[in-house]
Protein backbone atom coordinates (compact mmCIF):
# COMPACT_ATOMS: atom_id res chain seq x y z
CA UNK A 1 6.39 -20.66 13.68
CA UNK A 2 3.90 -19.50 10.90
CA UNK A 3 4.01 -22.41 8.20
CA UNK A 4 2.43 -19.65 5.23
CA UNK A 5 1.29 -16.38 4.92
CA UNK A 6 3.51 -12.99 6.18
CA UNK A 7 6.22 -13.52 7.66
CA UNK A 8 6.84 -10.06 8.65
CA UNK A 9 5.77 -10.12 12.56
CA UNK A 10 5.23 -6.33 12.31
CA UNK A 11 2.91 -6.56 8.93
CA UNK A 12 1.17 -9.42 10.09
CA UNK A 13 -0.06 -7.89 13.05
CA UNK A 14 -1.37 -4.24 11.03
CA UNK A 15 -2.84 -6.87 9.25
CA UNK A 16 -5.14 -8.74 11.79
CA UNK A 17 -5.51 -5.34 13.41
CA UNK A 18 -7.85 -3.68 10.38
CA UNK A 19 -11.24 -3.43 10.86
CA UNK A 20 -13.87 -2.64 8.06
CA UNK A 21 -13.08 0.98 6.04
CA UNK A 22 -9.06 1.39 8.27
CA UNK A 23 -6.39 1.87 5.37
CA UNK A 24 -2.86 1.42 5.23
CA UNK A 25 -0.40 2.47 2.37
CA UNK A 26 2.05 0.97 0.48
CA UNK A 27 4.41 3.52 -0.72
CA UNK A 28 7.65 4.03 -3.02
CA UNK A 29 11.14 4.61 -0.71
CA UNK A 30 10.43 8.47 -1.65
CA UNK A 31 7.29 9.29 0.36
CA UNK A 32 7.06 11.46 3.07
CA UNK A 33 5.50 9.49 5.76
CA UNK A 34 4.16 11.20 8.85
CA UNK A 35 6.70 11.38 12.52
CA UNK A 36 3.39 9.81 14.04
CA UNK A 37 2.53 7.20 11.38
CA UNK A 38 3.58 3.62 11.91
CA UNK A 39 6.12 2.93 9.03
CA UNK A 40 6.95 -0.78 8.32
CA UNK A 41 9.96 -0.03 6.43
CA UNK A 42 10.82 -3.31 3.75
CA UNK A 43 13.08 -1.22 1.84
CA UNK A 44 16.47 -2.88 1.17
CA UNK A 45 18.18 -1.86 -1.96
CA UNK A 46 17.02 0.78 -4.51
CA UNK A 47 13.90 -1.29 -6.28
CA UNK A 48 13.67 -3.96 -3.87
CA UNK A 49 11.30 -5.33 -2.74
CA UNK A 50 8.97 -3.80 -5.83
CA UNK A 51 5.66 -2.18 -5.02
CA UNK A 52 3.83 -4.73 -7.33
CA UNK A 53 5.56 -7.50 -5.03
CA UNK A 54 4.06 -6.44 -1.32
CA UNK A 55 1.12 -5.25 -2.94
CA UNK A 56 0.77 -8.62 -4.09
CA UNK A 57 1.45 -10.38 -0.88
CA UNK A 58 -0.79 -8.44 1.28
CA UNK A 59 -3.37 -8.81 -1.38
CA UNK A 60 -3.29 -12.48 -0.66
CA UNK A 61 -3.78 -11.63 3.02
CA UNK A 62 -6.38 -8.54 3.27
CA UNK A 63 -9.92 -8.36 1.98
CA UNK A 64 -9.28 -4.81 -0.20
CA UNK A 65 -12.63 -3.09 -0.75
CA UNK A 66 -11.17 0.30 -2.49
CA UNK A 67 -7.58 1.49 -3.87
CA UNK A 68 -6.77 5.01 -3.54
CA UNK A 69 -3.98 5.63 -6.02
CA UNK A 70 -2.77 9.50 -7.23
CA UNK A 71 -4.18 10.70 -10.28
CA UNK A 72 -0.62 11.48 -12.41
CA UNK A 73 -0.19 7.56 -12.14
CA UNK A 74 -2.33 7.19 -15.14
CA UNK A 75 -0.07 8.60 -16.93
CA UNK A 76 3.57 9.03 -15.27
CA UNK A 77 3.85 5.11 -14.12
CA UNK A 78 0.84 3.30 -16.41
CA UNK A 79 2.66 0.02 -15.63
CA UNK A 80 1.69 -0.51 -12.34
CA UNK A 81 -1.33 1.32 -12.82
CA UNK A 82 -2.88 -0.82 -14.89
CA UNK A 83 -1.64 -3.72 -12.83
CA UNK A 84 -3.27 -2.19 -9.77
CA UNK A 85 -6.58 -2.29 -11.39
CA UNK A 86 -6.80 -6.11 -10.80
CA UNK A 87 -6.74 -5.58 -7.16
CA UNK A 88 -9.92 -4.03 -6.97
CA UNK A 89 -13.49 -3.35 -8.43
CA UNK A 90 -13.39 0.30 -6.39
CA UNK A 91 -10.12 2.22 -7.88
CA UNK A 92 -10.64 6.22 -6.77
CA UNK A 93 -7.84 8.98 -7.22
CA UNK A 94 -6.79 11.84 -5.39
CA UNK A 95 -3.94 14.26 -6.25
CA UNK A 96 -0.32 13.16 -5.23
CA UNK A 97 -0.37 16.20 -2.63
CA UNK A 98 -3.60 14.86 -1.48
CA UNK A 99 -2.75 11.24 -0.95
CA UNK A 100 0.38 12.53 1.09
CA UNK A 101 -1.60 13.90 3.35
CA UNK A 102 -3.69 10.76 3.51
CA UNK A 103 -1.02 8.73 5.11
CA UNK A 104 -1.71 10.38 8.51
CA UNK A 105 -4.97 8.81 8.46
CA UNK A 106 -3.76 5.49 7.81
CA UNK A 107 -3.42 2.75 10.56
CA UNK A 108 0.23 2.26 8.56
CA UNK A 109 2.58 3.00 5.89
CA UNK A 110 4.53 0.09 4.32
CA UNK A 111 7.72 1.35 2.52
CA UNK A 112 9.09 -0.61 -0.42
CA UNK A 113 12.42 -0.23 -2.61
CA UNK A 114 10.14 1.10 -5.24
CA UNK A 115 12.10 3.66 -7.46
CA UNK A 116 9.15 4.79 -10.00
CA UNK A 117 7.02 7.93 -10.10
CA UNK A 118 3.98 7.38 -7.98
CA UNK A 119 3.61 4.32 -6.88
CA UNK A 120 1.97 4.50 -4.00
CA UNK A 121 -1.21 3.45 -2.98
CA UNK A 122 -4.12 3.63 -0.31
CA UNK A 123 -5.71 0.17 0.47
CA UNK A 124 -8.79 0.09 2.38
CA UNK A 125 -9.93 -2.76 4.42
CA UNK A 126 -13.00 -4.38 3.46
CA UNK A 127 -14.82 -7.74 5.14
CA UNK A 128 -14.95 -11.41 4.44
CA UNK A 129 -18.14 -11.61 5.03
């Protein structure tokens, strides 16, 4: 049994599975999300577990080179916004429509409680070296 790190047997494995540039998403409980799009649902109740929360833990497991976030974040959820800004010196924005159709792209979508406008996010894999 894993002594630290994820837990999650499905997230841990997206995880070791990105190579340099893949992306995977962590989105609100209100994004569409592909039929052919892995979804690694975490959603239990209505706000839990928190976007900032995952974000957080797989931000202590992935080298993040770039954050894709939607452009009406700025201003309709400046929260966690401004706290995504710490996880990266590469922030870039997209429309909401646009990031949507981003997630088919992505190696994975991972689906939080979140309840706020926006918060959803495209993290792309960097290297640790």
């Amino acid at each position: 049994m894993k002594k630290t790190g994820i837990l999650n047997r499905e997230l841990a494995s997206i995880l070791a599975r990105l190579g340099h540039t893949d992306t995977i998403i962590i989105a609100d409980c209100g994004m569409p999300i592909p039929e052919d799009t892995k979804c690694v649902d975490l959603s239990v109740t209505l706000g839990s577990p928190s976007f900032e929360s995952i974000l957080q833990v797989i931000a202590d497991d992935m080298e993040i080179e770039a954050i894709t976030l939607a452009e009406e974040m700025k201003q309709h959820n400046a929260s966690i916004h401004d706290n995504v800004l710490s996880y990266s010196k590469s922030i870039h924005y997209t429309s909401h429509e646009d990031l949507k159709t981003q997630a088919k792209n992505a190696k994975a979508v991972i689906r939080t409680g979140e309840n706020t406008p926006y918060a959803n996010a495209i993290l792309q894999s960097g290297v640790i070296f």
